[in-house]
Protein backbone atom coordinates (compact mmCIF):
# COMPACT_ATOMS: atom_id res chain seq x y z
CA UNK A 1 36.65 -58.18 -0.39
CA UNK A 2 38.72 -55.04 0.09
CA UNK A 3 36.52 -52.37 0.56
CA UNK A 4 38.52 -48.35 0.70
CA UNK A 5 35.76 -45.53 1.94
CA UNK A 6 36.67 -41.53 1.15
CA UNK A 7 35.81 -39.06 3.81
CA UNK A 8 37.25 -35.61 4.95
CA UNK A 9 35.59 -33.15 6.70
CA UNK A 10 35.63 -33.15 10.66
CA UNK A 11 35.64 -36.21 12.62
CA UNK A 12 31.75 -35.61 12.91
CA UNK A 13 31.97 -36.48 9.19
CA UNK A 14 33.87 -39.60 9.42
CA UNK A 15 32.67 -41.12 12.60
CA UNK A 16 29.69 -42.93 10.45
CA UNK A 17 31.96 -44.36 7.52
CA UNK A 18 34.47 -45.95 10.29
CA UNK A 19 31.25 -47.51 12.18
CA UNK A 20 30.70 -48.39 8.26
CA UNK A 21 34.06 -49.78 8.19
CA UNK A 22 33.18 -52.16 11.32
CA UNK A 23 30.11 -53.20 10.11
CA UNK A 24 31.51 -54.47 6.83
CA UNK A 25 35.00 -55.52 8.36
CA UNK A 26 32.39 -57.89 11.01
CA UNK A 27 31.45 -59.64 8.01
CA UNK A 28 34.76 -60.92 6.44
CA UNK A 29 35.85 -57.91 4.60
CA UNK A 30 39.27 -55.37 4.68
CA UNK A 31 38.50 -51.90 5.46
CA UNK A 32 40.25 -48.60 4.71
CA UNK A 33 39.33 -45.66 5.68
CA UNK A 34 40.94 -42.22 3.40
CA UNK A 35 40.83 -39.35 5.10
CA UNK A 36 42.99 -36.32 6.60
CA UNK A 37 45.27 -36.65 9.08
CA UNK A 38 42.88 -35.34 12.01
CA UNK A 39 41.33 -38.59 11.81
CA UNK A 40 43.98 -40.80 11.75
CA UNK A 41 44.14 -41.91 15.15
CA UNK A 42 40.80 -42.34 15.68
CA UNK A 43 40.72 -44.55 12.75
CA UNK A 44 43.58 -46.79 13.31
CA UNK A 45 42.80 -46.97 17.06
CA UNK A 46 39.09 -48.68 15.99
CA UNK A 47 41.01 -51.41 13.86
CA UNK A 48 40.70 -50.38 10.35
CA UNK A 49 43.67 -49.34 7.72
CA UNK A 50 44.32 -46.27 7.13
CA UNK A 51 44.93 -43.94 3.61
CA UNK A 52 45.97 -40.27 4.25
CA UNK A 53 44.41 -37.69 2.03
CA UNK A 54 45.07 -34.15 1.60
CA UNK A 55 42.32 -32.37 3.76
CA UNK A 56 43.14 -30.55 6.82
CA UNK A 57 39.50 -28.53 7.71
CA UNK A 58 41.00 -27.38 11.18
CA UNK A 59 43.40 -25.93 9.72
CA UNK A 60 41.39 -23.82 6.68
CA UNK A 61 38.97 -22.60 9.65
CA UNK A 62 41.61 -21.25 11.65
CA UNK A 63 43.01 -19.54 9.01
CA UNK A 64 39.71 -18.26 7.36
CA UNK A 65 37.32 -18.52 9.96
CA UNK A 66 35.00 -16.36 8.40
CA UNK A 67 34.62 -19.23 6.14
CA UNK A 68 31.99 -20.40 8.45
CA UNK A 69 30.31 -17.53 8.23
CA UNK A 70 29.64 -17.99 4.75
CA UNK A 71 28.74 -21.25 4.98
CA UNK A 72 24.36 -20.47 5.03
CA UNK A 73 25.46 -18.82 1.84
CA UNK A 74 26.38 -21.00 -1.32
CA UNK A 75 26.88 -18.22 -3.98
CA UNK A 76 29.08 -16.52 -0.98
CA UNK A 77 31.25 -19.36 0.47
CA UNK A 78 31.86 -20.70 -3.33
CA UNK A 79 34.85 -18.59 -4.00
CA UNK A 80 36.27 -19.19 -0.82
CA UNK A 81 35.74 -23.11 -0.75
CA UNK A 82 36.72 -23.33 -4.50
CA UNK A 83 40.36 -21.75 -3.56
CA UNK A 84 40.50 -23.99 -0.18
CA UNK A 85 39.55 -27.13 -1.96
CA UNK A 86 41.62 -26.49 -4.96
CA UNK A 87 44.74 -26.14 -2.72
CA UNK A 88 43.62 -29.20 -0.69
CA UNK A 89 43.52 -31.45 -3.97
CA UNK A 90 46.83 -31.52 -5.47
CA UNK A 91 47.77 -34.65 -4.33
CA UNK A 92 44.45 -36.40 -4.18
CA UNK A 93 44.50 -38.51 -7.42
CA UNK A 94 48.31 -39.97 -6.18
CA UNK A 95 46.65 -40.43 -2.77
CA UNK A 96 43.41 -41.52 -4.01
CA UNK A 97 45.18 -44.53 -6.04
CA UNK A 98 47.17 -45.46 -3.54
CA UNK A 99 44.21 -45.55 -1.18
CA UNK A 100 42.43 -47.74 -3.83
CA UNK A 101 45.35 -50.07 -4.67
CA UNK A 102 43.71 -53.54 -4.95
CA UNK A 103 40.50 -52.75 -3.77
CA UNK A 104 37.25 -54.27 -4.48
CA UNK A 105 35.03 -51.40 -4.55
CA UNK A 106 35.50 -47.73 -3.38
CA UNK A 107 32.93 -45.99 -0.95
CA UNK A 108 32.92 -41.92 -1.17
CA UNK A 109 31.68 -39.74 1.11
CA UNK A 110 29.89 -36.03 0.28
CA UNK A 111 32.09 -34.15 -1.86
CA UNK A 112 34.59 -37.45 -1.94
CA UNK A 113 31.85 -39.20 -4.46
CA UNK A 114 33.29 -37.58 -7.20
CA UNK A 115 37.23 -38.63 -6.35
CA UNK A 116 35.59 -42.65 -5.64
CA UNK A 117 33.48 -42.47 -9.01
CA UNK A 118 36.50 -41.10 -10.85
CA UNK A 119 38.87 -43.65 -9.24
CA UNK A 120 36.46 -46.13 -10.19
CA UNK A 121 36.59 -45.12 -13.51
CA UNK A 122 40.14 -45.26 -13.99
CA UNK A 123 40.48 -48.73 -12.32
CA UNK A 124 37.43 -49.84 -13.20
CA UNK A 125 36.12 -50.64 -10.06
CA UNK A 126 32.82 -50.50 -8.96
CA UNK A 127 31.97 -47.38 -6.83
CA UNK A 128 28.80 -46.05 -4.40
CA UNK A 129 28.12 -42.59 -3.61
CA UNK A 130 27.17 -42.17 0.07
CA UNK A 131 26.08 -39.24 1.83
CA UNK A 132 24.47 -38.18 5.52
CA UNK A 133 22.40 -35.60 4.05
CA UNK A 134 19.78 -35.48 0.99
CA UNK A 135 21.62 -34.44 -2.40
CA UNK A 136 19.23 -36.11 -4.82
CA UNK A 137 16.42 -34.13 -6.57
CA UNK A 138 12.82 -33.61 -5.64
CA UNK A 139 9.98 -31.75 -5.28
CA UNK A 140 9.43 -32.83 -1.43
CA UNK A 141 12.13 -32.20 0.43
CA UNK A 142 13.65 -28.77 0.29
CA UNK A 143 17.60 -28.57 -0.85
CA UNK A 144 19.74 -28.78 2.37
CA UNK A 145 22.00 -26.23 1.46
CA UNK A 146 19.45 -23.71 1.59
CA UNK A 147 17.40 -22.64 4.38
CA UNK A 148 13.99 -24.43 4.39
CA UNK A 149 11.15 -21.58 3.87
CA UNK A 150 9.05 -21.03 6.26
CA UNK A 151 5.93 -23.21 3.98
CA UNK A 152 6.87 -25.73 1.48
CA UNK A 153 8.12 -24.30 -2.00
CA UNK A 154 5.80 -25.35 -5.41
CA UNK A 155 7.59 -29.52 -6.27
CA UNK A 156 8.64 -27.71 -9.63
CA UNK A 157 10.54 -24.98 -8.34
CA UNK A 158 11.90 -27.07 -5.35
CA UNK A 159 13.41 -29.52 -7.81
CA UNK A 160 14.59 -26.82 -10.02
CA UNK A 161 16.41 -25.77 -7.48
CA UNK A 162 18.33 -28.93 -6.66
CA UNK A 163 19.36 -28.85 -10.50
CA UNK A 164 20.77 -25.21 -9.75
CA UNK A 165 22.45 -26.13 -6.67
CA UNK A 166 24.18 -29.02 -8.26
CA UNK A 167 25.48 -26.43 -10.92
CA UNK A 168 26.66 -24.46 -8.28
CA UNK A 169 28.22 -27.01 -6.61
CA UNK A 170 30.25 -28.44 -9.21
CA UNK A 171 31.10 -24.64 -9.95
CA UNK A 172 33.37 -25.02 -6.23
CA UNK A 173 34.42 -28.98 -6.89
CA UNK A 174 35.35 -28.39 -10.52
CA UNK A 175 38.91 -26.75 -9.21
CA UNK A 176 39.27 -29.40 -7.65
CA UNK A 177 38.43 -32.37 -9.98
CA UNK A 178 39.54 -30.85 -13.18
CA UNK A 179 43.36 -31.46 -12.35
CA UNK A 180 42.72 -34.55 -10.42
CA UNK A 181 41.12 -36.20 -13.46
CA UNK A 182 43.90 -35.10 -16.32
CA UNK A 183 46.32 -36.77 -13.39
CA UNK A 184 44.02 -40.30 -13.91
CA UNK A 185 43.93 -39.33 -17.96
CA UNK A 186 39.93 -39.17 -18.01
CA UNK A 187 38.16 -36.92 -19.81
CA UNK A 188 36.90 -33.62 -19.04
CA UNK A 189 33.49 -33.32 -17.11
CA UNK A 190 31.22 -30.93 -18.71
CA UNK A 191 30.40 -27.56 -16.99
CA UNK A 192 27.25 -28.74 -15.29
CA UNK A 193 29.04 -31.64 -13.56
CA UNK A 194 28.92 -35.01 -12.99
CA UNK A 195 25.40 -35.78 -12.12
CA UNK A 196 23.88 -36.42 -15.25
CA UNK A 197 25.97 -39.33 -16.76
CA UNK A 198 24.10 -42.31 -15.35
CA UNK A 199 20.57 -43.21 -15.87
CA UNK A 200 18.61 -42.53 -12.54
CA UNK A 201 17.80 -45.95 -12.08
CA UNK A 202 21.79 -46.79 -12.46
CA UNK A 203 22.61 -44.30 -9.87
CA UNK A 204 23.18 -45.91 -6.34
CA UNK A 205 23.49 -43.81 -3.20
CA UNK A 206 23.52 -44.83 0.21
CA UNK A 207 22.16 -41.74 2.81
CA UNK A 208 23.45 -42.46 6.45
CA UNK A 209 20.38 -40.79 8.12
CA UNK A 210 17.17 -41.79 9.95
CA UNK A 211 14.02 -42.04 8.18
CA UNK A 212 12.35 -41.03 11.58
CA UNK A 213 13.74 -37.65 11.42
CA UNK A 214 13.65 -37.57 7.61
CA UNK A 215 11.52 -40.01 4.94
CA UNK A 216 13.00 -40.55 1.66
CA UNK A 217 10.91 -38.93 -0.82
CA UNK A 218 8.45 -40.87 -3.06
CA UNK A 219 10.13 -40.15 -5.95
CA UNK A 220 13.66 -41.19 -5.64
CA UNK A 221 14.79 -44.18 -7.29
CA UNK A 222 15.15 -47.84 -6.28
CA UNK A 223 18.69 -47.27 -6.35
CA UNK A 224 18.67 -44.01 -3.64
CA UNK A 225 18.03 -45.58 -0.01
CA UNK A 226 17.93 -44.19 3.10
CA UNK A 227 19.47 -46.90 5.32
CA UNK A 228 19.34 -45.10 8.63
CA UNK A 229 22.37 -43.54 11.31
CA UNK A 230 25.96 -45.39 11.12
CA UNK A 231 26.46 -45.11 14.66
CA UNK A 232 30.51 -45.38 15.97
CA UNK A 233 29.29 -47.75 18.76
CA UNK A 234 32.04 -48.11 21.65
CA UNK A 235 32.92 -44.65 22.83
CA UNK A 236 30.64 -45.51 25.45
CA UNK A 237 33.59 -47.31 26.95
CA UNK A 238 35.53 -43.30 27.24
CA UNK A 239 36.26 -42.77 30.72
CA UNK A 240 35.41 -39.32 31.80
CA UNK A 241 37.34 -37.39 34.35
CA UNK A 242 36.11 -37.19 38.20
CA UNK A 243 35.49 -33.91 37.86
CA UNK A 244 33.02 -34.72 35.41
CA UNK A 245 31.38 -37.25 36.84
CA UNK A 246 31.17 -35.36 40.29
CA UNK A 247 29.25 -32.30 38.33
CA UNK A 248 26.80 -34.73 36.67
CA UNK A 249 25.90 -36.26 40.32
CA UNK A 250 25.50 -32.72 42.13
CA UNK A 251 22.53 -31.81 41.20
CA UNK A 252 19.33 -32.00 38.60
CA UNK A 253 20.72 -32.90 34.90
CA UNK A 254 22.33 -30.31 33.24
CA UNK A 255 22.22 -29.01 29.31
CA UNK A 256 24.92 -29.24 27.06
CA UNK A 257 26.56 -26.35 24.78
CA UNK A 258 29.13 -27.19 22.21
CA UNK A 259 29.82 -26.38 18.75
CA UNK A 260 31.98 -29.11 18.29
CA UNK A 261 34.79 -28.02 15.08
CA UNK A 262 33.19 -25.03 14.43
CA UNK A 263 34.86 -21.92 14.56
CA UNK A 264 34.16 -18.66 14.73
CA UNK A 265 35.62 -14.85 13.89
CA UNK A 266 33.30 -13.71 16.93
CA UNK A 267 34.14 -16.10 19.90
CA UNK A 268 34.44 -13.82 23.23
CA UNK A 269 31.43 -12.50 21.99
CA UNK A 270 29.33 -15.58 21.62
CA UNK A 271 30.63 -17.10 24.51
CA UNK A 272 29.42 -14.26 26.66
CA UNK A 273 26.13 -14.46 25.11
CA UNK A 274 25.74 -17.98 26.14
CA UNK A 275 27.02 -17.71 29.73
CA UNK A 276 24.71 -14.62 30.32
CA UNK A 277 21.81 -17.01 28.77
CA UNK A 278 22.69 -19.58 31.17
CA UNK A 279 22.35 -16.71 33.91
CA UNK A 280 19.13 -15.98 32.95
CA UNK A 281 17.92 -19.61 32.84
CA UNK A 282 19.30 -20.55 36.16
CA UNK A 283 20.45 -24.17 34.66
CA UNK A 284 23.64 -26.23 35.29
CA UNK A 285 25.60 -26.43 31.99
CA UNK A 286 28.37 -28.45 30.55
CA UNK A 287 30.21 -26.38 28.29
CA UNK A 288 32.49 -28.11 25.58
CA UNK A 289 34.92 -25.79 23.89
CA UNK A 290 35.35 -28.05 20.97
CA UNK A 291 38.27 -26.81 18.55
CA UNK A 292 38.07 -23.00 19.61
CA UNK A 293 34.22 -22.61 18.79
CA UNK A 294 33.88 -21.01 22.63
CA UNK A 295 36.17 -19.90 25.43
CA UNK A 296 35.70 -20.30 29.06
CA UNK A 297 34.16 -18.09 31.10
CA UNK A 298 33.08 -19.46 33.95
CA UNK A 299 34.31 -17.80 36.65
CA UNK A 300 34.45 -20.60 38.82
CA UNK A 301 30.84 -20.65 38.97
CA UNK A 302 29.96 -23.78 40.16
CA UNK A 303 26.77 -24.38 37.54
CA UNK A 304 29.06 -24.32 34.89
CA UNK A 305 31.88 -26.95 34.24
CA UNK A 306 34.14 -26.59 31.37
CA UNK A 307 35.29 -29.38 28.93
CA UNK A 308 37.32 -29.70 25.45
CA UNK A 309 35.10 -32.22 24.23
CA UNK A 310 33.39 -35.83 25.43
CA UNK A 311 31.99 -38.62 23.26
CA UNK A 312 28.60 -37.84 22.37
CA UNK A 313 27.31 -41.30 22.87
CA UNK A 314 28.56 -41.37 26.38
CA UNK A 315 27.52 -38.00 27.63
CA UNK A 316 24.31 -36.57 25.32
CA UNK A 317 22.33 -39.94 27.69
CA UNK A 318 23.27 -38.03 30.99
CA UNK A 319 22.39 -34.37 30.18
CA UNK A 320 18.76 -32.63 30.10
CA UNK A 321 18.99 -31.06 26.63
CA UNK A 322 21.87 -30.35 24.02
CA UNK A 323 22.40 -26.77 22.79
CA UNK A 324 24.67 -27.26 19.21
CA UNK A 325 25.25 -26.39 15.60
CA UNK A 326 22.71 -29.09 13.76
CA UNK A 327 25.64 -31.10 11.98
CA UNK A 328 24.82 -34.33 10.77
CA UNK A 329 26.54 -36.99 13.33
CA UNK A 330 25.84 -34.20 16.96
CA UNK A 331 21.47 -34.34 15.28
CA UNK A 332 22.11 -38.08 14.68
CA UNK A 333 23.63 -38.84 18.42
CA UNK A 334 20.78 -36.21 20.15
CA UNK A 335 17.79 -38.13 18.44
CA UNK A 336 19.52 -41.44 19.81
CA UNK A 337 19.59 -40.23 23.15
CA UNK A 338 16.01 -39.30 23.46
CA UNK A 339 16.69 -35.61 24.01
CA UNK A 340 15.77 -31.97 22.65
CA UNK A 341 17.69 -29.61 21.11
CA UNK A 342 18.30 -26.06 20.91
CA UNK A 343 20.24 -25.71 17.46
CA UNK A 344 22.22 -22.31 16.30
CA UNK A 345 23.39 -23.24 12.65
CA UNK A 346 26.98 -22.14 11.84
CA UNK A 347 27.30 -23.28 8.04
CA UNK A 348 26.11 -25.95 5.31
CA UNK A 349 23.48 -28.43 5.89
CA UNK A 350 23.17 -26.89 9.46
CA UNK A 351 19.91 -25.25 9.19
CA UNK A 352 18.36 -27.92 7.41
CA UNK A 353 18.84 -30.72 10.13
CA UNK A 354 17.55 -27.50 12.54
CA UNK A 355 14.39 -28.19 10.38
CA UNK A 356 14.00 -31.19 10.76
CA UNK A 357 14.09 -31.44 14.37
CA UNK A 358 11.83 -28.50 14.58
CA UNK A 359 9.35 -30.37 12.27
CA UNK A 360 9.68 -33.79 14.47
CA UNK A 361 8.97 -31.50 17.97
CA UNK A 362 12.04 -31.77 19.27
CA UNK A 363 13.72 -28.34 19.16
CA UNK A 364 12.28 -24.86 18.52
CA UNK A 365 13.03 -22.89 16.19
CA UNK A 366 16.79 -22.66 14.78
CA UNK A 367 18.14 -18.70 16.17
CA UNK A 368 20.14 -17.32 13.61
CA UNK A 369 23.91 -16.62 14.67
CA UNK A 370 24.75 -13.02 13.42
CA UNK A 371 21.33 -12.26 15.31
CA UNK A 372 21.75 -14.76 18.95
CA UNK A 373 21.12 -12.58 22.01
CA UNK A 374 21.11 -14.09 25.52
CA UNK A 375 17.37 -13.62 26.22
CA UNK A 376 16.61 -15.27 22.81
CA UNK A 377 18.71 -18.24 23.46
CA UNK A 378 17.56 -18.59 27.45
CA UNK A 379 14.00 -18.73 26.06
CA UNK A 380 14.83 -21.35 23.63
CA UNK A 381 16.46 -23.42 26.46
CA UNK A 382 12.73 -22.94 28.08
CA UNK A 383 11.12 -24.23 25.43
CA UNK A 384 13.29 -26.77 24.71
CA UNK A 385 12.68 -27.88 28.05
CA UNK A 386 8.92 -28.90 27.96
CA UNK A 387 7.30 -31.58 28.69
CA UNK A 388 5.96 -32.45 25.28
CA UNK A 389 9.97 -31.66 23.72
CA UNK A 390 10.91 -34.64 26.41
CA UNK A 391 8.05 -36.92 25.24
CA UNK A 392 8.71 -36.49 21.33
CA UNK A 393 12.74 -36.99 22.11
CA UNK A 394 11.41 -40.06 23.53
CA UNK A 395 9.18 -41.17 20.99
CA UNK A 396 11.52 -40.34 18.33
CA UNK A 397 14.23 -41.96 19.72
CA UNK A 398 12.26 -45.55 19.90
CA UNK A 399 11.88 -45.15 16.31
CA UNK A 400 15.19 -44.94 15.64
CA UNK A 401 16.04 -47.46 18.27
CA UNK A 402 14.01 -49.76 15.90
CA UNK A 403 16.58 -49.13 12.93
CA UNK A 404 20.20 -50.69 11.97
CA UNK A 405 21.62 -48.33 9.34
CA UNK A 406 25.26 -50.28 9.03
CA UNK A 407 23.28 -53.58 8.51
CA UNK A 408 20.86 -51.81 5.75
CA UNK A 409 23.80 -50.43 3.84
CA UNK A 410 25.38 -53.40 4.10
CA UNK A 411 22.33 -56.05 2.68
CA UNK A 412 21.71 -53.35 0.31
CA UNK A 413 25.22 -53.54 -1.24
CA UNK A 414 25.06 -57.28 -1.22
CA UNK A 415 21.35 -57.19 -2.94
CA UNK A 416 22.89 -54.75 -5.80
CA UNK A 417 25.58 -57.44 -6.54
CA UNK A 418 28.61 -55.52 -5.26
CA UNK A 419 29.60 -57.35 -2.24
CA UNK A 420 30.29 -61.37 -1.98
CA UNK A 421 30.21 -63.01 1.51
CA UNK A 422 33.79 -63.20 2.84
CA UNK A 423 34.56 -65.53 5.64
CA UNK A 424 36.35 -63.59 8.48
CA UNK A 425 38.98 -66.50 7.95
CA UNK A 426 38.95 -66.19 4.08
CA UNK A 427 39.72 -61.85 4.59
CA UNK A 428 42.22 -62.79 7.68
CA UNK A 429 44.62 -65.13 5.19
């Protein structure tokens, strides 16, 4: 079967759909992946096709970067991500059917469900929502685009809120998705969105997260499963530069600090607050600058080494504790590595994943941005650092050991009828 996925986003928000990709491409089928152009190469250069689509998120951060900032607000960031998105989507339903063109069924991604459903409906193709963090309603699991409270919110009003959420939500897609779906010549969605014009029990969602670090809730549907992590498998392979692997052998493990493709409006600043952290804790430190989140300032100080970026997979095994942003795949790859985290949220689902690891043992509390001082953040590092941290890590990380999220997805899209068993020479001719 041909098989096209949507994702944008970073390459954090891709990574899982191409390990996706491979796990359905090692079973007979043709994969394409549609996504912007800063994951092109990454995609082509595991062995699946290719679609571009309009979506450049570097970009819009560099040249709003106080769009992060407004990020832990919906209400706030919806203006701005409304504009950004509607900008983005001009071309999407020409590059969304040529990204579909004689495929089988469509795959989208987050906000990309809506493009793959729509597609779907114009082609009449069969298409799955899939997402790595929860979107469906309930009264059990707070809504990950808000803050979890402090103690757990009455089941009424926490599924209320979801319902409110979505409205909001569709509030910043509908710019978007209005245009794109007079280009495919369907109708109009209403103002409340999408989300309401299946039966639950028609509704099928894949989630790409653990279960260890999250359980589905007891009152989703049959067709809403948590498979477990898509994990890009591979990277382990990266070859890291001596310098690199001299710093990891001179001395006791050292913690990781990166913010990946996050950017920030205050950089100098919150670099210097995490070097004079590191003062205070004494420890050795690899610091990854990522796409601008943090400068060096290391004054060749030899405790310190300085790095654009290393796969996560090959380098989260060899350090002591990971200080990051919570997003989706950087939780998902320090869970698999068996190690704590210190987490400083920068936008979205962010503080939510902070949660979660807080609520597994494995991190302390999530330290709010606009409020980080050094002392704050060195104590976290402390606390991160305790024995029991380095036993749960541990602990959790067997339990996801135990799991095989690509293979789950995968059964569960043959179970629901929507994938036939291709031969790997019937796909090849």
């Amino acid at each position: 079967m041909n098989i096209t996925i949507f994702s944008i986003g970073t390459q954090g928000d891709v990574r899982p759909f191409i390990a996706l990709g491979l796990g359905l491409q090692a079973k007979g089928h043709k994969v394409c992946i549609a996504s912007g152009k800063t994951c092109e190469t990454l995609v082509k250069s595991q062995g699946l096709s290719y679609a571009p689509l309009t979506a450049d998120f570097l970009e819009v951060m560099a040249k709003d970067p106080r769009a992060i900032q407004r990020g832990l607000n919906p209400l706030a960031l919806m203006t701005t991500a409304r504009r950004h998105l509607k900008d983005m989507s001009q071309h999407w339903a020409t590059e969304g059917l040529a990204a579909a063109e004689g495929a089988d069924l469509l795959l989208g991604n987050g906000m990309m469900a809506v493009l793959a459903n729509s597609l779907g409906e114009a082609l009449n193709i069969p298409a799955v929502e899939t997402h790595l963090q929860p979107v469906t309603p309930c009264p059990d699991i707070p809504p990950m685009m808000l803050t979890p409270p402090e103690k757990p919110r009455n089941g009424f009003i926490n599924e209320m809120l979801y319902h409110l959420l979505r409205a909001v939500t569709w509030r910043m897609l509908s710019a978007a998705y209005s245009p794109v779906r007079s280009e495919l010549k369907l109708s109009t969605l209403p103002w409340y969105g999408p989300y309401y014009r299946q039966k639950k029990q028609d509704r099928r969602i894949l989630y790409g997260y653990s279960p260890a670090l999250l359980p589905p809730s007891l009152t989703w549907p049959i067709g809403v499963q948590v498979c477990g992590n898509w994990y890009l498998e591979g990277e382990s392979q990266w070859c890291p530069s001596d310098e690199l692997v001299q710093f990891l052998a001179n001395g006791e493990k050292p913690i990781y600090i990166g913010f990946g493709s996050m950017l920030s409006d205050d950089t100098d600043n919150l670099s210097a607050i995490i070097y004079d952290a590191l003062a205070l804790s004494g420890r050795r430190a690899i610091i990854a600058t990522g796409w601008g989140g943090l400068t060096s300032q290391a004054n060749n100080n030899p405790n310190v080494l300085v790095i654009d970026a290393a796969p996560h997979d090959w380098l989260f095994p060899r350090v002591a504790l990971a200080v990051h942003h919570g997003g989706a795949g950087t939780t998902a790859a320090t869970i698999k590595a068996g190690i704590p985290s210190v987490v400083v949220p920068f936008f979205g689902d962010q503080p939510f994943w902070a949660w979660r690891l807080q609520k597994n043992g494995v991190a302390p509390k999530m330290l709010k941005r606009a409020e980080l001082t050094a002392p704050q953040l060195a104590k976290a590092i402390e606390d991160a650092s305790q024995e029991s941290m380095r036993i749960n890590a541990d602990k959790l990380a067997q339990k996801v050991a135990e799991e095989n999220g690509v293979d789950t997805a995968i059964s569960l899209l043959e179970q629901w009828g929507l994938l036939k068993h291709d031969s790997p020479s019937t796909a090849a001719a």
